[in-house]
Protein backbone atom coordinates (compact mmCIF):
# COMPACT_ATOMS: atom_id res chain seq x y z
CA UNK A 1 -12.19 64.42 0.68
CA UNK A 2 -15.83 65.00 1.63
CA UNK A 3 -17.85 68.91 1.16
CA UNK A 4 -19.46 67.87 4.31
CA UNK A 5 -18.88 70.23 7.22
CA UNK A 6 -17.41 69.10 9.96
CA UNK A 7 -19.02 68.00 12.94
CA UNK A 8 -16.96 69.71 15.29
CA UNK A 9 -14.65 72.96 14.92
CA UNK A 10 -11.74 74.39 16.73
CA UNK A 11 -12.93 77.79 18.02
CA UNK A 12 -16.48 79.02 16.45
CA UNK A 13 -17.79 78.16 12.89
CA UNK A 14 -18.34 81.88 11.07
CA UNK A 15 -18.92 80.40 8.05
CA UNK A 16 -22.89 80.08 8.00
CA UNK A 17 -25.06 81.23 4.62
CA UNK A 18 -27.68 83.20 6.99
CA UNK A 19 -26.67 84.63 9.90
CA UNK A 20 -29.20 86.21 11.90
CA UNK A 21 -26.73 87.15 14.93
CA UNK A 22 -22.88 87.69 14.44
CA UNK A 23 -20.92 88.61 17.46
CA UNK A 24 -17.04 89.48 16.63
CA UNK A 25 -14.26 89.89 19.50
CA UNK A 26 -16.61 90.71 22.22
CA UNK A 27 -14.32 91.53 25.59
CA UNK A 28 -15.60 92.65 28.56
CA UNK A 29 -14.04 93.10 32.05
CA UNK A 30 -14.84 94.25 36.09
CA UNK A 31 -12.00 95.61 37.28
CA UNK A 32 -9.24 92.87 36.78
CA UNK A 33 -11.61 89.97 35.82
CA UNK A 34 -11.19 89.15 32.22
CA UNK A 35 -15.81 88.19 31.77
CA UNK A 36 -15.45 87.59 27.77
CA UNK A 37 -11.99 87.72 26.30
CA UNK A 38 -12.88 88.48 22.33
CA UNK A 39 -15.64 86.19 22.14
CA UNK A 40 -16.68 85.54 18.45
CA UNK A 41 -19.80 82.92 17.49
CA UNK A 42 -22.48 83.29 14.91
CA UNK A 43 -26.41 82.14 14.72
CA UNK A 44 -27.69 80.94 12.02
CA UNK A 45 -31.40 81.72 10.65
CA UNK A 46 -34.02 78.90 11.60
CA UNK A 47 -30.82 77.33 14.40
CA UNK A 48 -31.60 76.32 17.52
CA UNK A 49 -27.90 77.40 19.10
CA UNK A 50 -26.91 76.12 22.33
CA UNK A 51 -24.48 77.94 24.49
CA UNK A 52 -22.49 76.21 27.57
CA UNK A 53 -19.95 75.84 29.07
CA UNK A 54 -18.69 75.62 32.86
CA UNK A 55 -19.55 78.32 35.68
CA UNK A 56 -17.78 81.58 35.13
CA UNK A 57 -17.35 80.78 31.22
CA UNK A 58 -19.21 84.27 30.58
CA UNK A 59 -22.32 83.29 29.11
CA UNK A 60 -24.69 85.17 31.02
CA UNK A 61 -21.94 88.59 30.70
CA UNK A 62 -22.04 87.49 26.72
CA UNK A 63 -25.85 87.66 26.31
CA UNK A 64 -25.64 90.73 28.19
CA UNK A 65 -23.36 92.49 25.82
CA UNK A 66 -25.29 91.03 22.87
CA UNK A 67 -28.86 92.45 24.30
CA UNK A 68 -27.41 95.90 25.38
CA UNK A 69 -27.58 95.51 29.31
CA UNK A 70 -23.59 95.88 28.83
CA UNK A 71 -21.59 97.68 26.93
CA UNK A 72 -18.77 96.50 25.77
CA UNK A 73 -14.92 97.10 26.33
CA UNK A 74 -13.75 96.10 22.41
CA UNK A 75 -15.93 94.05 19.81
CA UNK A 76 -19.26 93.88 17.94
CA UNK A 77 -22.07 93.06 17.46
CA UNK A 78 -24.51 92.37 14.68
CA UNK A 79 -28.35 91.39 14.22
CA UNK A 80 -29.55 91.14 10.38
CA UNK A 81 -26.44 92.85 9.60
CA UNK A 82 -27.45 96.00 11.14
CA UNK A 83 -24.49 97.05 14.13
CA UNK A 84 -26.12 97.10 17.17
CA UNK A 85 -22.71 97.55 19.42
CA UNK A 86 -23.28 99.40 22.50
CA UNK A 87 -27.17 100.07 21.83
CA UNK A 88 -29.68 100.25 24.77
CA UNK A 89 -31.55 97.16 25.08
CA UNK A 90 -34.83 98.85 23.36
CA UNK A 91 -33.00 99.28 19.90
CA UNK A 92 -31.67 96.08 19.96
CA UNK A 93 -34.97 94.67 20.36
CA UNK A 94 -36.23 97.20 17.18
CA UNK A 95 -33.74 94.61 15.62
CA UNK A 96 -35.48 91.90 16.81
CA UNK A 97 -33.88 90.43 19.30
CA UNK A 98 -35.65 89.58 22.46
CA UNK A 99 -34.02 87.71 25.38
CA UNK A 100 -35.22 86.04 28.70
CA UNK A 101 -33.93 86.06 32.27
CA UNK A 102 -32.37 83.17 34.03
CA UNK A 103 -34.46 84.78 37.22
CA UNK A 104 -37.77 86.07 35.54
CA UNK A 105 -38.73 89.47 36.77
CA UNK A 106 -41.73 89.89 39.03
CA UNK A 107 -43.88 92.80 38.18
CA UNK A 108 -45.18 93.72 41.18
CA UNK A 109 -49.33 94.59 41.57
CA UNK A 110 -50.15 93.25 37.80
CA UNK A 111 -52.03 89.99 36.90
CA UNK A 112 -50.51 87.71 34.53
CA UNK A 113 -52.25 89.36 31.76
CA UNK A 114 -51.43 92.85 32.87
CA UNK A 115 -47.62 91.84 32.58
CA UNK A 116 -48.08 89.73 29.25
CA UNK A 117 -48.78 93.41 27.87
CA UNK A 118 -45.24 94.88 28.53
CA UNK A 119 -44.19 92.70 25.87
CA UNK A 120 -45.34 94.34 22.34
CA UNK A 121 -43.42 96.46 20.68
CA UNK A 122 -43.37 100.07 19.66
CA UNK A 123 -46.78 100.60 21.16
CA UNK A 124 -48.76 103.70 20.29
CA UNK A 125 -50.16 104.50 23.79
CA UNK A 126 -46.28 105.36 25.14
CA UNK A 127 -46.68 108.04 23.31
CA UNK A 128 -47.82 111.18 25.40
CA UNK A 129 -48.67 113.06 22.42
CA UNK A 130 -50.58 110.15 20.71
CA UNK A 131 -53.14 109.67 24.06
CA UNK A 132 -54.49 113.23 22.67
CA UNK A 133 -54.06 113.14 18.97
CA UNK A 134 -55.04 109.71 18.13
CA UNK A 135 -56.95 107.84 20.67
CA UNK A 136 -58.72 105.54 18.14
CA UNK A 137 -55.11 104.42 17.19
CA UNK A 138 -54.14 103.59 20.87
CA UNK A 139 -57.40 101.73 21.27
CA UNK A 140 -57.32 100.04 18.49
CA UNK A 141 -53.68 99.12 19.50
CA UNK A 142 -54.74 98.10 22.85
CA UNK A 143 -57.18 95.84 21.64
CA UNK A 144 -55.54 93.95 19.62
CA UNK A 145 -52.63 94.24 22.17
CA UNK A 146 -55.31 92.71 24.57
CA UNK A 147 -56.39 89.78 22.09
CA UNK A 148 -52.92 88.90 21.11
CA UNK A 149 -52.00 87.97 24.65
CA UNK A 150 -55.03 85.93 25.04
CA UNK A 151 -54.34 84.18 22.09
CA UNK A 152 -49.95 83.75 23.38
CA UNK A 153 -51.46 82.71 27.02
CA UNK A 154 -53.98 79.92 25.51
CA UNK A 155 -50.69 78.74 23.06
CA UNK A 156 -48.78 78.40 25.76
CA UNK A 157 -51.62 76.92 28.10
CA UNK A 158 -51.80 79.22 30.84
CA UNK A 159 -54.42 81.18 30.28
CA UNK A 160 -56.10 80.11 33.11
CA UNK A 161 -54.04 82.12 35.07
CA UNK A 162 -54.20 84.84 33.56
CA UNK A 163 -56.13 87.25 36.57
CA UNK A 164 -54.12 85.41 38.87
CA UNK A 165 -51.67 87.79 40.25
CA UNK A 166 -47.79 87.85 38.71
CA UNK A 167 -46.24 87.59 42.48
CA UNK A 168 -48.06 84.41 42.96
CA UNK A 169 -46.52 81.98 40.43
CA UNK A 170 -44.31 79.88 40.80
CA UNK A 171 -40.65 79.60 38.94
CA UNK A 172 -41.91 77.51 36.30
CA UNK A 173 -44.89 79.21 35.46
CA UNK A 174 -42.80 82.17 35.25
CA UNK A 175 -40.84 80.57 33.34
CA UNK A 176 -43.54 80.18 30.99
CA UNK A 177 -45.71 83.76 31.13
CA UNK A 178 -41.92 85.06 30.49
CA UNK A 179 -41.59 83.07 27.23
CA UNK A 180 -45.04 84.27 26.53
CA UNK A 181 -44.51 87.45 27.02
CA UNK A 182 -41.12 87.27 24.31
CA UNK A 183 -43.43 86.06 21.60
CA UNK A 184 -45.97 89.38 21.59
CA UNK A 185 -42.53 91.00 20.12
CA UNK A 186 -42.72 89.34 17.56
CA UNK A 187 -39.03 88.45 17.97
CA UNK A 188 -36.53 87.08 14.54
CA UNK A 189 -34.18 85.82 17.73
CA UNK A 190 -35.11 84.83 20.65
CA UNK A 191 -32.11 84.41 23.42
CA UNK A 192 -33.05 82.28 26.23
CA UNK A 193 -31.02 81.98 29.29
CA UNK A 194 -31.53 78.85 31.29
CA UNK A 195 -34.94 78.41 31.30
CA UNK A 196 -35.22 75.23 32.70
CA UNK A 197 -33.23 76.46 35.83
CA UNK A 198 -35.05 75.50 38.79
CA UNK A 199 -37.97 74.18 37.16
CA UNK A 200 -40.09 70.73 37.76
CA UNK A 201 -39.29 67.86 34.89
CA UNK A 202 -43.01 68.42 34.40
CA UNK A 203 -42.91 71.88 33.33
CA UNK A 204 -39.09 71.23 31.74
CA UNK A 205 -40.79 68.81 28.77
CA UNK A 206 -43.44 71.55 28.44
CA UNK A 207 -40.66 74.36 28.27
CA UNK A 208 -38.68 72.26 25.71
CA UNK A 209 -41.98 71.43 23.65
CA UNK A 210 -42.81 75.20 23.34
CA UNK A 211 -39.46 76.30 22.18
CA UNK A 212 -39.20 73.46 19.53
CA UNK A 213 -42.95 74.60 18.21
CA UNK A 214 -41.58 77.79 18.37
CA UNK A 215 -38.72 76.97 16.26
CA UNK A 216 -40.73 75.29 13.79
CA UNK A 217 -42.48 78.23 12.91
CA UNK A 218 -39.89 80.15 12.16
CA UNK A 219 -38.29 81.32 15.55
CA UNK A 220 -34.60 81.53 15.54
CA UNK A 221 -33.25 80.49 19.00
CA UNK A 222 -30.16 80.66 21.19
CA UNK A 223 -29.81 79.00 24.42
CA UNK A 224 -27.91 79.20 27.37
CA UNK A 225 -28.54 76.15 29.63
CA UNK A 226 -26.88 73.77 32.29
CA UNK A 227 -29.49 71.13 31.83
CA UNK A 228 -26.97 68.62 29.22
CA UNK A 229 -30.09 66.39 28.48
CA UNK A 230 -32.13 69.22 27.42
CA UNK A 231 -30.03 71.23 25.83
CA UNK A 232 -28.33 68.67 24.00
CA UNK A 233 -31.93 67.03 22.57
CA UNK A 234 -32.86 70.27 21.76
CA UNK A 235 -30.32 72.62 20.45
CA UNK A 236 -27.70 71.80 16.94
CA UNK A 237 -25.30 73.19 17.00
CA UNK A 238 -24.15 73.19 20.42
CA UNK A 239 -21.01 76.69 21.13
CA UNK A 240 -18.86 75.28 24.06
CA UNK A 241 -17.70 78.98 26.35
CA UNK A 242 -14.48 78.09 28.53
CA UNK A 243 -12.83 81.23 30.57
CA UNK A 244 -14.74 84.18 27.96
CA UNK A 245 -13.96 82.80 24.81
CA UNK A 246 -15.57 79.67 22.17
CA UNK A 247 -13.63 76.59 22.84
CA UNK A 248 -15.24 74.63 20.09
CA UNK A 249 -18.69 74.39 18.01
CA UNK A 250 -20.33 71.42 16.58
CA UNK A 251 -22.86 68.54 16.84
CA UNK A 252 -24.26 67.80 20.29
CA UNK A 253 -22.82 63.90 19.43
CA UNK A 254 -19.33 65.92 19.28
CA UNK A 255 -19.46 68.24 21.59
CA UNK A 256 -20.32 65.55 24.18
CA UNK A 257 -17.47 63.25 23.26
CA UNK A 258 -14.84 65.83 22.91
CA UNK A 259 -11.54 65.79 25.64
CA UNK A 260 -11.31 69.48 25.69
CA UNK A 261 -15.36 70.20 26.67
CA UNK A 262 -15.30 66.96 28.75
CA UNK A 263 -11.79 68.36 30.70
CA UNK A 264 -13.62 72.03 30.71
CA UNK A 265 -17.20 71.92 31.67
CA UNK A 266 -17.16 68.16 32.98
CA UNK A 267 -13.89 68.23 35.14
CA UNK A 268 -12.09 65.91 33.06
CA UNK A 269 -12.33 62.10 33.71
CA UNK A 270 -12.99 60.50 37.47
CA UNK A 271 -14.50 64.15 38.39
């Protein structure tokens, strides 16, 4: 019998050497609607993870419990070992884990560069105290601050927007200043929830270019998309969600020719 792993497993695969984010029993419900019903996956270090599965599955309610926008009911979770259950989104990102939006937030009266600076972390200049007692360390902060965005804006080829203002884009250049904005936090895992919704092919290659040059140096990435041709050309492996809960994790080929993920996110055959 082969020491290969398998291409495809019943329920999530836990056993990973480096795990960057490990999510145990995660359950979460409104009122009588069961959102995640003890969810469990794990992300490897250096994976791009994909996460489907059909409308309602819970993915967007899962990423929220992972990223602290939720709290949830019974679980955990875990980023570099370090429990992060139940912690406001702010520590959790201290971990170093940033996520996106499926609808990117507008920040209203800032230019695209403006907003690209809410990204870094931990900066000096929030502190009160620190305006008075060490302005040379909040300038010095801002500057590079300042620089750093130029330099994320010109990676990700939009820095010719950059006094345009934020209200004035459209949903794929969002899309992209978003993404943009992620990377000044310098994140270890970067969660990503459909961010090809609603966006041109045009911009979708681009999208999908950036996050696998992102990857490649370094970034650790999980996905949640509806797009099958990009996820599935993108992301290995590929964590199937049906009614709050992993169905089955594995290859893209064997996630795509599976009964069970065809019959729950595809509608089963003639559908």
């Amino acid at each position: 019998m082969s020491d290969a792993a398998p291409d495809l497993y019943d329920g999530p695969n836990l056993d990973k050497e480096d795990i960057v984010l490990r999510v145990d029993e995660l359950r979460k419900t409104f009122g009588g609607l069961v959102a995640t019903d003890d969810a469990s996956f794990a992300v490897e270090r250096g994976s791009v993870t994909g996460l489907i599965g059909p409308n309602g599955a819970g993915k967007s309610t899962l990423f929220n419990l992972i990223s602290g926008f939720y709290e949830p009911d019974a679980g955990h979770v875990s980023v570099n070992g370090v429990d992060v259950t139940g912690a406001p989104p702010h520590e959790v990102a201290d971990e170093g884990l940033i996520r996106t939006f499926q609808t990117p937030r507008k920040l209203e009266g800032m230019t695209v560069r403006e907003a690209m600076l809410v990204g870094p972390q931990r900066q000096p200049g929030e502190s009160f105290v620190k305006l008075f007692t060490s302005p040379g360390e909040v300038e010095a902060a801002e500057t590079r601050n300042i620089e750093d965005a130029q330099r994320m804006l010109e990676q990700f080829e939009i820095d010719h927007l950059a006094t345009q203002p934020a209200t004035d884009l459209s949903g794929g250049q969002l899309k992209l200043v978003e993404l943009a904005r992620a990377m000044l936090a310098e994140p270890e895992l970067l969660m990503l929830d459909e961010p090809v919704a609603g966006v041109n092919p045009t911009l979708a290659n681009k999208l999908r270019d950036h996050i696998a040059r992102l990857n490649e140096d370094g970034v650790t990435l999980c996905i949640i998309e509806h797009d099958m041709e990009f996820i599935m050309n993108l992301a290995d492996p590929i964590i199937v969600l049906d009614q709050g809960s992993v169905l089955v994790e594995g290859t893209p080929e064997a996630v795509r020719s599976d009964d069970r993920v065809i019959d729950a996110y595809l509608g089963g055959p003639g559908e």
